[in-house]
N, C-alpha and C. Protein backbone atom coordinates (compact mmCIF):
# COMPACT_ATOMS: atom_id res chain seq x y z
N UNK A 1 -82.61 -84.64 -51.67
CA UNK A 1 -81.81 -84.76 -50.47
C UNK A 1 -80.35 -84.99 -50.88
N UNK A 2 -79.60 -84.22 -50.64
CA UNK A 2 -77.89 -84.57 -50.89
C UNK A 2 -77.27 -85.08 -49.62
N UNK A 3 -76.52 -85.97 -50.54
CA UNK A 3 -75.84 -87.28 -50.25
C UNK A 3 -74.19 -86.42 -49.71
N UNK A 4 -73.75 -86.63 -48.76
CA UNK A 4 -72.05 -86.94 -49.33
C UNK A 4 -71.57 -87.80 -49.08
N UNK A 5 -70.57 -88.23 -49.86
CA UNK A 5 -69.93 -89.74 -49.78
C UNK A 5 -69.63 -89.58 -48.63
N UNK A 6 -69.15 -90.94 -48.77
CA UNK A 6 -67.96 -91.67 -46.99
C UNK A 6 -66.55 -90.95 -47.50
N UNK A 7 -66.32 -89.88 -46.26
CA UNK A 7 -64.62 -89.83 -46.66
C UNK A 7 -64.10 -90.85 -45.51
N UNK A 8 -63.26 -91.28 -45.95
CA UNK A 8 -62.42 -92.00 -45.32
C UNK A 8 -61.09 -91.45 -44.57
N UNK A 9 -61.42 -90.93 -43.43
CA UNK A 9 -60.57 -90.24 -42.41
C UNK A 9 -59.73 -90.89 -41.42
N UNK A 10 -58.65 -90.54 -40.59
CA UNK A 10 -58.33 -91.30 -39.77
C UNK A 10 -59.05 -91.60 -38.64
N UNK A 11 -60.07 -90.65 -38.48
CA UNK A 11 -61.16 -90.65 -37.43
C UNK A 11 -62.08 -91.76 -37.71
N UNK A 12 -62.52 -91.89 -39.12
CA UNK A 12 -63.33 -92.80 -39.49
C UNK A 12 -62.55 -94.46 -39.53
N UNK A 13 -61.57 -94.35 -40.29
CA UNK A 13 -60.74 -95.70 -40.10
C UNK A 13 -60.67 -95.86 -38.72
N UNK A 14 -60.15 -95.53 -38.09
CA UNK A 14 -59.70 -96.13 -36.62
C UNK A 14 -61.10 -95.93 -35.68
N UNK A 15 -62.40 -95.98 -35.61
CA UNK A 15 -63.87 -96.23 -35.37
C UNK A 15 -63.85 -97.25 -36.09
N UNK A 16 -63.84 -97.56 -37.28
CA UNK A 16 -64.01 -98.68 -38.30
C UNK A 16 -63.46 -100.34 -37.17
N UNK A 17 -61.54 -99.86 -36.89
CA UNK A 17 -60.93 -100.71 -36.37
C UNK A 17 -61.56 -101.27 -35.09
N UNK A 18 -62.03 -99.91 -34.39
CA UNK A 18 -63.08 -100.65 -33.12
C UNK A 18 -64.23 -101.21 -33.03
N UNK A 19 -64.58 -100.65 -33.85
CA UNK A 19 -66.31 -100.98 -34.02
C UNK A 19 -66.20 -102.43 -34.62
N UNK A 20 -65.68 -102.70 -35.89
CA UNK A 20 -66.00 -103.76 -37.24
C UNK A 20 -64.47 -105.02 -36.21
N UNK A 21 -63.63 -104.55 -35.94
CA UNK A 21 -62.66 -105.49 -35.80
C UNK A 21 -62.01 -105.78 -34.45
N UNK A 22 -62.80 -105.37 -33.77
CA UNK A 22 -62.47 -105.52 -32.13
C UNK A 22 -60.74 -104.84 -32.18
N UNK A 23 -60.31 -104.24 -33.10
CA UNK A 23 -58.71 -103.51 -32.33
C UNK A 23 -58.85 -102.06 -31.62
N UNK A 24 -58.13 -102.36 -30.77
CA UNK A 24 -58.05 -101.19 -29.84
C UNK A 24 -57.22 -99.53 -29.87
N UNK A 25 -57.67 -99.11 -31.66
CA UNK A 25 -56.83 -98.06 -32.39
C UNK A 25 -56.68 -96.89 -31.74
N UNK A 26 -56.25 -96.30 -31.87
CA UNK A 26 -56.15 -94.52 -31.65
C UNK A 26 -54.94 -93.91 -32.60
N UNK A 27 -55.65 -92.96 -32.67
CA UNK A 27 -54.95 -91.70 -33.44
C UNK A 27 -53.56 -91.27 -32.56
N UNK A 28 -52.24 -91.20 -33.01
CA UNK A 28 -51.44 -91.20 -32.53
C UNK A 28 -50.10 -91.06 -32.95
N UNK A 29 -49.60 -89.47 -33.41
CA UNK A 29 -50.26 -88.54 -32.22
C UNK A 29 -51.71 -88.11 -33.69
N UNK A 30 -52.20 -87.55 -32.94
CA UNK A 30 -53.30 -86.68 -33.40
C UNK A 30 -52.93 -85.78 -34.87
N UNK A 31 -52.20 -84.94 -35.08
CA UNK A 31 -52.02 -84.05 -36.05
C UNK A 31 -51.85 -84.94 -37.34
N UNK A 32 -51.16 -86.29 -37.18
CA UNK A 32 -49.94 -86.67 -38.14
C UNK A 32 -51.30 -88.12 -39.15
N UNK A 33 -52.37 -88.49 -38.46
CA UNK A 33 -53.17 -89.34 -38.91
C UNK A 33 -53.12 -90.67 -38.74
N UNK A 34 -51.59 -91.08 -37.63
CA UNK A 34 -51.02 -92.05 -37.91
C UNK A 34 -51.68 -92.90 -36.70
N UNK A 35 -52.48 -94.39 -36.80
CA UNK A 35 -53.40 -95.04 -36.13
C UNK A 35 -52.45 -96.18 -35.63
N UNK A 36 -52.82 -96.49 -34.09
CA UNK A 36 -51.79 -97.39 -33.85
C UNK A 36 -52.75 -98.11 -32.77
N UNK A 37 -52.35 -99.25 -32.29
CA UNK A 37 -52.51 -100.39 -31.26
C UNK A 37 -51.96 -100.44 -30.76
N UNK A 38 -52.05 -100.21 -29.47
CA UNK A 38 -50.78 -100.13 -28.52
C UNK A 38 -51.03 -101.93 -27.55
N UNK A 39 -50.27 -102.64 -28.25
CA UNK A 39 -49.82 -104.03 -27.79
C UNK A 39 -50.46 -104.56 -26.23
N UNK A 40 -51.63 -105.44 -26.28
CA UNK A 40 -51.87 -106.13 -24.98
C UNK A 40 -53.00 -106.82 -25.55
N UNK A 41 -54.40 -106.65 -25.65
CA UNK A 41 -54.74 -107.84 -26.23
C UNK A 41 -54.92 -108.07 -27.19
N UNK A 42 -54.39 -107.49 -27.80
CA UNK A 42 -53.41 -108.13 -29.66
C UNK A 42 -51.85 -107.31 -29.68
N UNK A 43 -51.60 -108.70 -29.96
CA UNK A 43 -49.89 -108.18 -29.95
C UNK A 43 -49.67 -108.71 -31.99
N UNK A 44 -48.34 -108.56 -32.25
CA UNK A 44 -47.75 -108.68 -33.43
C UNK A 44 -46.54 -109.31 -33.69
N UNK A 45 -46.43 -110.23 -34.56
CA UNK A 45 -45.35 -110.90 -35.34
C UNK A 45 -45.19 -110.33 -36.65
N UNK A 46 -43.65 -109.88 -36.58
CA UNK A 46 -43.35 -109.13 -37.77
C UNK A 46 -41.98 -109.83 -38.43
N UNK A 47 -42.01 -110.13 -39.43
CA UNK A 47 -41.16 -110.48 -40.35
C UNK A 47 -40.79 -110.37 -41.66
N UNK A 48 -39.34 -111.12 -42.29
CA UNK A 48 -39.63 -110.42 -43.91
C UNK A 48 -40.81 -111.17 -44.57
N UNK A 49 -41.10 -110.35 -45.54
CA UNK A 49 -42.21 -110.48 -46.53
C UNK A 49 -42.70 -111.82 -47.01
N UNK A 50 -41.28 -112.70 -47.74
CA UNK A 50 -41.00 -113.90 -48.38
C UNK A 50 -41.50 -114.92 -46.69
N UNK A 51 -41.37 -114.86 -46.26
CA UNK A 51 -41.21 -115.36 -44.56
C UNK A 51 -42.86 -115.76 -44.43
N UNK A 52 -42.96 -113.87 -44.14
CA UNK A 52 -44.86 -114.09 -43.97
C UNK A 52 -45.86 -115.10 -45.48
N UNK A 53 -45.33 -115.21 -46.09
CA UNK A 53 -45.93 -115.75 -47.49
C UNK A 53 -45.94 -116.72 -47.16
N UNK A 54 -44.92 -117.65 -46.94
CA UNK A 54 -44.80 -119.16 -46.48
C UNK A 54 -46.20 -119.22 -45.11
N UNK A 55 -45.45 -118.23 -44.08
CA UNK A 55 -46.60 -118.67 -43.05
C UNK A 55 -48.14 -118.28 -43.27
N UNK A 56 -48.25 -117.26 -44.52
CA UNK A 56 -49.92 -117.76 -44.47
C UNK A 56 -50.16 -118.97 -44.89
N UNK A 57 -49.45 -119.45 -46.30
CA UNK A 57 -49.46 -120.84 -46.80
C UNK A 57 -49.84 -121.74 -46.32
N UNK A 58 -49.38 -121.36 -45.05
CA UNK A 58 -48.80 -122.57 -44.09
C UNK A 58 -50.06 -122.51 -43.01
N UNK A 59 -50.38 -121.60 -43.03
CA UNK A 59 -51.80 -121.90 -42.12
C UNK A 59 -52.97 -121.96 -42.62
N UNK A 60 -52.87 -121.47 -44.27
CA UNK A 60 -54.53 -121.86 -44.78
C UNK A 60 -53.94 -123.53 -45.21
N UNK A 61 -53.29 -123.61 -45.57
CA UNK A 61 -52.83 -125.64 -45.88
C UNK A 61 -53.06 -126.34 -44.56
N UNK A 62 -53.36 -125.69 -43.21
CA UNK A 62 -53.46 -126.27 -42.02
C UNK A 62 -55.38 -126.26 -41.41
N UNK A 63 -56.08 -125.30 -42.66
CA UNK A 63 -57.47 -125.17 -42.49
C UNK A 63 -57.09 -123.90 -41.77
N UNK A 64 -56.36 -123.35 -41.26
CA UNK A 64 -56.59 -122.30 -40.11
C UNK A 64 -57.10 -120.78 -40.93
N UNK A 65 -57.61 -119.77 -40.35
CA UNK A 65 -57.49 -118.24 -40.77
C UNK A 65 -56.41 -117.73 -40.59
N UNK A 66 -56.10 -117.09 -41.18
CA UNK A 66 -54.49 -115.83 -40.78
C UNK A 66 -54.90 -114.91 -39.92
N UNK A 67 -56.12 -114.53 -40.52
CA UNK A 67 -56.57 -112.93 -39.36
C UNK A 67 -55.64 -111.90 -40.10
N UNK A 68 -55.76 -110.77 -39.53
CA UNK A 68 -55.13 -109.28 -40.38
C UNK A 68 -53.59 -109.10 -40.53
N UNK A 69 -53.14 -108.85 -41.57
CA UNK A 69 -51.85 -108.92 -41.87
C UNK A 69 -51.57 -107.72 -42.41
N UNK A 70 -50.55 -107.00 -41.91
CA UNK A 70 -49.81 -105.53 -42.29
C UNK A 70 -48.52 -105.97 -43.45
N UNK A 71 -48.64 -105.36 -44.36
CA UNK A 71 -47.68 -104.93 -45.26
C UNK A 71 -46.86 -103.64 -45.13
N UNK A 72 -45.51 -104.00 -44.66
CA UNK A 72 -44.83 -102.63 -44.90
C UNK A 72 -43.59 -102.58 -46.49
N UNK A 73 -43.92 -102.53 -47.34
CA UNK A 73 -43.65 -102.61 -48.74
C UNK A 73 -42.37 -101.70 -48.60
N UNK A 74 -42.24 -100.64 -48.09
CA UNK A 74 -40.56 -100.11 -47.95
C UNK A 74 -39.76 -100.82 -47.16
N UNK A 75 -40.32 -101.43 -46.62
CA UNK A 75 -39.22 -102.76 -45.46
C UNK A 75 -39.45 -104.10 -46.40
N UNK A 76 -40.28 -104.09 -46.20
CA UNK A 76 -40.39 -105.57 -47.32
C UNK A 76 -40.65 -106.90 -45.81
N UNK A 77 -41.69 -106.13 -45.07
CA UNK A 77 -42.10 -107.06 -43.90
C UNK A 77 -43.16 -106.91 -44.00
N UNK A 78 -43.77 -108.05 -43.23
CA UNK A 78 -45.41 -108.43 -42.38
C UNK A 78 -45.49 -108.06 -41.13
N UNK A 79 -46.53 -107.55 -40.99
CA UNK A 79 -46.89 -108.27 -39.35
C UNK A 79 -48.09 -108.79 -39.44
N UNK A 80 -48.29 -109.81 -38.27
CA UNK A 80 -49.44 -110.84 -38.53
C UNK A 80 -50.19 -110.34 -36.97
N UNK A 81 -51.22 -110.01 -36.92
CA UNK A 81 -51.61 -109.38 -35.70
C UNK A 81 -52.49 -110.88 -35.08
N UNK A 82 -51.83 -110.70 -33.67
CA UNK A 82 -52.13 -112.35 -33.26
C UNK A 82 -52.92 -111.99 -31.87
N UNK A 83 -53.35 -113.41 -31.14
CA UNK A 83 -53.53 -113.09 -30.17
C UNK A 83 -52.30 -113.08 -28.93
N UNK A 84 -52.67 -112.84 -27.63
CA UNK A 84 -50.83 -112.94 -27.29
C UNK A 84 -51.19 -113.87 -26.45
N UNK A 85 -51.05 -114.88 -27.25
CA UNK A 85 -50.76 -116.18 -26.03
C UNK A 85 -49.49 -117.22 -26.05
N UNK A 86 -48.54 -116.08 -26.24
CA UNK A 86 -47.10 -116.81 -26.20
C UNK A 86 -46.78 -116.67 -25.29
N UNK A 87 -47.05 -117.58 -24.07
CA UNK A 87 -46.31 -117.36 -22.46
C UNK A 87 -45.21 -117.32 -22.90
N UNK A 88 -44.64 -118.25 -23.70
CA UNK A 88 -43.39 -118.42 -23.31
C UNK A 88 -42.38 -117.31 -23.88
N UNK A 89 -42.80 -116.41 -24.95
CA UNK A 89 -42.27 -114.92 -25.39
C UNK A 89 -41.12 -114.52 -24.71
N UNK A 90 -41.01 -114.72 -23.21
CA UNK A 90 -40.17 -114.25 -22.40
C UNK A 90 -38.82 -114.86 -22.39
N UNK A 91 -39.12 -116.49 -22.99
CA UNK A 91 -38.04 -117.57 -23.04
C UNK A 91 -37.07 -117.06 -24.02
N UNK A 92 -35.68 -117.30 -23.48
CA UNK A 92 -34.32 -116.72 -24.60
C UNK A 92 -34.70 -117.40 -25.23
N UNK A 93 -34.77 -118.86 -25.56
CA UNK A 93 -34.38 -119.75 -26.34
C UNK A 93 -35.12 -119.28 -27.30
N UNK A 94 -36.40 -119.08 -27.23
CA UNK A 94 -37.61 -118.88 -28.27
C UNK A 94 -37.22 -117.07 -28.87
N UNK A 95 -36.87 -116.18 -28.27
CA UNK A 95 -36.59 -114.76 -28.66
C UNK A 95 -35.28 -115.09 -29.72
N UNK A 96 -33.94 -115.77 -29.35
CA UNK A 96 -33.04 -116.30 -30.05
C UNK A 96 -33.59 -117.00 -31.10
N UNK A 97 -34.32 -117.70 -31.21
CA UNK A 97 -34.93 -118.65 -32.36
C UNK A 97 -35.16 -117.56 -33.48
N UNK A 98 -36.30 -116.80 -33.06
CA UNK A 98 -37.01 -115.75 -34.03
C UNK A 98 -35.80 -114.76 -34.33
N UNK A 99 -34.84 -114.37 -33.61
CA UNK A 99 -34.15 -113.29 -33.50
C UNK A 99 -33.26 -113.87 -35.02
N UNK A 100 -32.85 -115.17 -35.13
CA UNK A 100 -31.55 -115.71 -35.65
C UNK A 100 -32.23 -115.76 -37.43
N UNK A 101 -34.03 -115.80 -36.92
CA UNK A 101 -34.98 -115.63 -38.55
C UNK A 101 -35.46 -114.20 -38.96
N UNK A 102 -34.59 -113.22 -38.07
CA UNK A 102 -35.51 -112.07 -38.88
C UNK A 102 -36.63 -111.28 -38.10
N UNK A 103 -37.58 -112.52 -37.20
CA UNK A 103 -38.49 -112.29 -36.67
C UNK A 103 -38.76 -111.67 -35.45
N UNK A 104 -39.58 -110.58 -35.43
CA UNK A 104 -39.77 -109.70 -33.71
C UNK A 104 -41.15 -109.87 -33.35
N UNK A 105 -40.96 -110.13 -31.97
CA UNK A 105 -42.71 -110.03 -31.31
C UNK A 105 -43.37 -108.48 -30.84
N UNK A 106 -43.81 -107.98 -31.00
CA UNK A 106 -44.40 -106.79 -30.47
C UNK A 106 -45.56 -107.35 -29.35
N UNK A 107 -45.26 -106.88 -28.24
CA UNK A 107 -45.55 -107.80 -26.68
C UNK A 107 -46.19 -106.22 -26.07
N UNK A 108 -46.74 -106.57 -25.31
CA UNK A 108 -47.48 -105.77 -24.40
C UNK A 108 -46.89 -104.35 -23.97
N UNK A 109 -47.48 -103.50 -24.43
CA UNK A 109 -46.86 -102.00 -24.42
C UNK A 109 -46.42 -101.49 -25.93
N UNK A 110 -46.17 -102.69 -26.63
CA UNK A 110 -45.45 -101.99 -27.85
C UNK A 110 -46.41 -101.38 -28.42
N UNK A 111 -46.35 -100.69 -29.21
CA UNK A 111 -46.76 -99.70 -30.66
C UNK A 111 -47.08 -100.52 -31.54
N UNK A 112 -48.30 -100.67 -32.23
CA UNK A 112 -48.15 -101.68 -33.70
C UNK A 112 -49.48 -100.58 -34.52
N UNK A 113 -48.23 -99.88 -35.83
CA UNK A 113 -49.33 -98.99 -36.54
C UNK A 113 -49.75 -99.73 -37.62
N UNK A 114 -51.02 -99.42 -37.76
CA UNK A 114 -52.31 -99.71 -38.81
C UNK A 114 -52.00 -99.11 -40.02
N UNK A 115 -52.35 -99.66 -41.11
CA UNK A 115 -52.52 -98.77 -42.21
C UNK A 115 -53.60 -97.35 -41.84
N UNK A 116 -53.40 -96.26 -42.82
CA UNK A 116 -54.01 -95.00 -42.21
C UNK A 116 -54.50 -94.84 -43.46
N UNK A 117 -55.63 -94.04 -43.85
CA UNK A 117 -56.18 -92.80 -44.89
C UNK A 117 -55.55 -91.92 -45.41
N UNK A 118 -54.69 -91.73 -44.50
CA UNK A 118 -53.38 -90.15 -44.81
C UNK A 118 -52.36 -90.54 -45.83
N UNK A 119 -52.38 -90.16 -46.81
CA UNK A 119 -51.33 -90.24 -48.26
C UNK A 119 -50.21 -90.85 -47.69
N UNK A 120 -49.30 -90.07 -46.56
CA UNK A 120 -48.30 -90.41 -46.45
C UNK A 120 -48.10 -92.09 -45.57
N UNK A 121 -48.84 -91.97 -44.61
CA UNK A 121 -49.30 -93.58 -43.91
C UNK A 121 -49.89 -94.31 -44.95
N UNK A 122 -50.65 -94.41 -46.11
CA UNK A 122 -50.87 -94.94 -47.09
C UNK A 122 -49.69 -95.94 -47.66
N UNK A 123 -48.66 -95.13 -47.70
CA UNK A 123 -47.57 -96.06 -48.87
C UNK A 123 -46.90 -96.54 -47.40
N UNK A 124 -46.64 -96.40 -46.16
CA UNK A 124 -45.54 -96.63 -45.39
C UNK A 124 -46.29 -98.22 -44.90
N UNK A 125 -47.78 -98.54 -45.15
CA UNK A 125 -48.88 -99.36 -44.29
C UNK A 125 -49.51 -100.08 -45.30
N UNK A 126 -49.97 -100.82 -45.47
CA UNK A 126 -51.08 -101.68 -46.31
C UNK A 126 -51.78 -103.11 -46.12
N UNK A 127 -52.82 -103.18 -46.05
CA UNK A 127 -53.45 -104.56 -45.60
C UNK A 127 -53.22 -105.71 -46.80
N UNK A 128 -52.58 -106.83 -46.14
CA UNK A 128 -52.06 -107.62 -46.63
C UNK A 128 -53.30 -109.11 -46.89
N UNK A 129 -54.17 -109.06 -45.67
CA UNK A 129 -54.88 -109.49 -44.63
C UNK A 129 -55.79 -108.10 -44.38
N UNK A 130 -56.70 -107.79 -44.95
CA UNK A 130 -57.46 -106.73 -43.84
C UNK A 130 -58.13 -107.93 -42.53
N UNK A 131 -58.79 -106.79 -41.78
CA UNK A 131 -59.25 -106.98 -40.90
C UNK A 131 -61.00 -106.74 -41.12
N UNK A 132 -61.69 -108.34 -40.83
CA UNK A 132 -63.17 -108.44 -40.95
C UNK A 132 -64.05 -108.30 -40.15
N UNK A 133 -63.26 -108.48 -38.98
CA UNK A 133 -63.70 -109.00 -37.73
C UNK A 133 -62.81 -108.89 -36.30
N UNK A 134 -62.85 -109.49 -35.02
CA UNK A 134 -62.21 -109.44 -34.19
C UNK A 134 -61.43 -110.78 -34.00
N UNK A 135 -61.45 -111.79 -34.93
CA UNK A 135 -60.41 -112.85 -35.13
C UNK A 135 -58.81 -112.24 -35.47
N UNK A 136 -58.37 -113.23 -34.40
CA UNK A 136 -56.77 -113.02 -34.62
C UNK A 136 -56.71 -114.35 -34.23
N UNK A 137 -55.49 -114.93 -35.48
CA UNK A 137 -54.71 -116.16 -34.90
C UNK A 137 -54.04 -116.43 -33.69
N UNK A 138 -53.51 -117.52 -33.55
CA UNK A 138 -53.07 -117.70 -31.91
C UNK A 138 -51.66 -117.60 -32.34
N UNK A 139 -50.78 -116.58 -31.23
CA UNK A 139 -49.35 -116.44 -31.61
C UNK A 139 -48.78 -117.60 -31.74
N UNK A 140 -49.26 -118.87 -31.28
CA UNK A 140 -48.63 -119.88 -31.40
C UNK A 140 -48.64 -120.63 -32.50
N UNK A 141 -49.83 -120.46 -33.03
CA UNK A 141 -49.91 -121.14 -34.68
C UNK A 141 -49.16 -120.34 -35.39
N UNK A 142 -48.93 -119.46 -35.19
CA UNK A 142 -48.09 -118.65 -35.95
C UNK A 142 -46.57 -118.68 -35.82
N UNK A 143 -46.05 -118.74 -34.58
CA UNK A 143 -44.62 -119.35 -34.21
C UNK A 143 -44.47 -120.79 -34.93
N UNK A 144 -45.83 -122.18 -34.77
CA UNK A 144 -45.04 -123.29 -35.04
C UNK A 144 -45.09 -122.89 -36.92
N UNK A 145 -45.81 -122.04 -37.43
CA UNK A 145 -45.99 -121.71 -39.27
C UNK A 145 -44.49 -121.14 -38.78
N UNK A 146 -43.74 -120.78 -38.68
CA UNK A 146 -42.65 -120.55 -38.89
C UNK A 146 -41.16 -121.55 -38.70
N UNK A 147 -41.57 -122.06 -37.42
CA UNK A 147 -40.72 -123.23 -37.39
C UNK A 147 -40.96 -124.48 -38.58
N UNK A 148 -42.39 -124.60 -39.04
CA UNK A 148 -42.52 -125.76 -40.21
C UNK A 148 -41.43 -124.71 -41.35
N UNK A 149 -41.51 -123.61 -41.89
CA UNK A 149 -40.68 -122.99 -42.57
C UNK A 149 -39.42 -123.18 -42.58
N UNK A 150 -39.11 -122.68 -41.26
CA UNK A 150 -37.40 -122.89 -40.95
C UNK A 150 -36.79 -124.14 -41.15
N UNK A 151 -37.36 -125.15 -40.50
CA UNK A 151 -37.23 -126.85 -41.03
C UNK A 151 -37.46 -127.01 -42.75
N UNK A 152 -38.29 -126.70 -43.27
CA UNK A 152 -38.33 -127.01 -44.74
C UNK A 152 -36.86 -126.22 -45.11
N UNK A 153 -36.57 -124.84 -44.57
CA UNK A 153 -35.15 -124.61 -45.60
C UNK A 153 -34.13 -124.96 -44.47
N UNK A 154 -34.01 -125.46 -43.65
CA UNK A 154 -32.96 -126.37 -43.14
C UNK A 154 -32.61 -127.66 -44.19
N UNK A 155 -33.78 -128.74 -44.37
CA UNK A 155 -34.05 -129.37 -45.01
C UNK A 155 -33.25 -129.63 -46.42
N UNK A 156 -34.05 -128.85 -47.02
CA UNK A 156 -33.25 -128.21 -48.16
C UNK A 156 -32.13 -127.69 -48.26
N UNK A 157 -31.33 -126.97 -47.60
CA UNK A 157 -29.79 -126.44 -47.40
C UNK A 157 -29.30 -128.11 -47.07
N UNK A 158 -30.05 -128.95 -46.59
CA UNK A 158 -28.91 -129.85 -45.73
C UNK A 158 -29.10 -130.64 -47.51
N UNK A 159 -30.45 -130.95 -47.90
CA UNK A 159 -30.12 -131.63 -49.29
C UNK A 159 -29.34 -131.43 -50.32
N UNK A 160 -29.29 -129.85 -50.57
CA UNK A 160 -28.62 -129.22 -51.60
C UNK A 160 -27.05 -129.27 -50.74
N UNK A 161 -26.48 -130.11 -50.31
CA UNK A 161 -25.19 -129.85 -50.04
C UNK A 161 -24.91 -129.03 -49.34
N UNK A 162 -25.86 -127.98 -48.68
CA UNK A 162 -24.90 -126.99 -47.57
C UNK A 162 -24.67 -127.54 -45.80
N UNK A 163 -24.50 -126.71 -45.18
CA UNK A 163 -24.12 -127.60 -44.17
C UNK A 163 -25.09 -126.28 -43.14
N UNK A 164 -26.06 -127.03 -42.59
CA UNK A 164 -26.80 -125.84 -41.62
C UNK A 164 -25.97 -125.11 -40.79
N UNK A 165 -26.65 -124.00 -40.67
CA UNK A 165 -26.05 -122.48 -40.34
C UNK A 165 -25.43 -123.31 -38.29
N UNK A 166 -24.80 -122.83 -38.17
CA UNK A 166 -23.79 -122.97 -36.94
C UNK A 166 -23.11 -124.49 -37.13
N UNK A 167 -22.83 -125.11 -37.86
CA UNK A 167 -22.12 -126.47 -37.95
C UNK A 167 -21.41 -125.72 -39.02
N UNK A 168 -19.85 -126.27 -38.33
CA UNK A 168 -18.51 -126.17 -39.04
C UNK A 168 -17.69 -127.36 -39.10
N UNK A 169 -16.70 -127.51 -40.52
CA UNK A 169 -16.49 -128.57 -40.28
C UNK A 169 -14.91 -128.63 -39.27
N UNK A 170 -14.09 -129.62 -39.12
CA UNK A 170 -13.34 -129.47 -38.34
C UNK A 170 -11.99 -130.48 -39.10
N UNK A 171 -10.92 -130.06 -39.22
CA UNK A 171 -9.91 -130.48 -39.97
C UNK A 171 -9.46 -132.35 -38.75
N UNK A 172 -9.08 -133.52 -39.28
CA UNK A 172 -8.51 -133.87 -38.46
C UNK A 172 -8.42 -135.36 -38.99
């Protein structure tokens, strides 16, 4: 009886994503292989690389899971695919916060592509974090893993002699 292996297609990956990991993939567009989530009940936190490192740190040192994490290695970012329970997402204060670190939310409607099978989605995508299951962290553990970050190099800038970012001094 002949066997053929598993190819690993975009058809097959993105079945994989629904079936094995509760995400809600599709091929998109169709010709190009390129698999995406279109943002609602999993949204995404994306940031630089060095950034996301701290915040897994920061949540397995807290007992927590990370859940699936995207590598984009030509940007030199993460995204941490969360659940979306950041009511407050909408708040300036909190969009300004992330905005002033680098950091973007991908919120309901957005686009968030998957690593793909296809050579070229291959190098642009990579699991940092695959995906095991249908666990995703809570956007919020993931916002305060970033604020413990931002405070540690506040911290540090204020020890090492610098003077945190928007304080100037004033002649007088």
């Amino acid at each position: 009886m002949d066997h053929e292996p598993f190819e690993d297609t975009p058809v097959s990956r993105c079945q994989f994503y629904r079936r094995a990991c509760g995400l809600p993939a599709v091929i998109d567009p169709p010709g190009l292989g390129r698999i995406v989530v279109h943002a609602g009940s999993v949204w995404g936190i994306t940031m630089p690389a060095r950034l996301g490192q701290a915040v897994r740190a920061h949540l397995h040192g807290q007992g927590n899971s990370v859940g699936p994490i995207i590598g984009h290695p030509r940007s030199g970012r993460w995204t941490f695919l969360i659940r979306p329970d950041l009511g407050e997402v909408d708040d300036m204060r909190l969009f300004a916060e992330l905005f002033r670190l680098d950091v973007s939310v991908a919120r309901a409607g957005a686009a968030i592509a998957l690593p793909s099978p296809t050579a070229s989605a291959g190098a642009i995508r990579q699991w940092i974090e695959p995906p095991a299951s249908a666990f995703r962290p809570s956007g919020v553990a993931v916002v305060k893993a970033i604020r413990a970050w931002a405070d540690q190099m506040s911290r540090r800038r204020t020890r090492d002699g610098d003077r945190p970012s928007g304080i100037t001094e004033v002649d007088g």
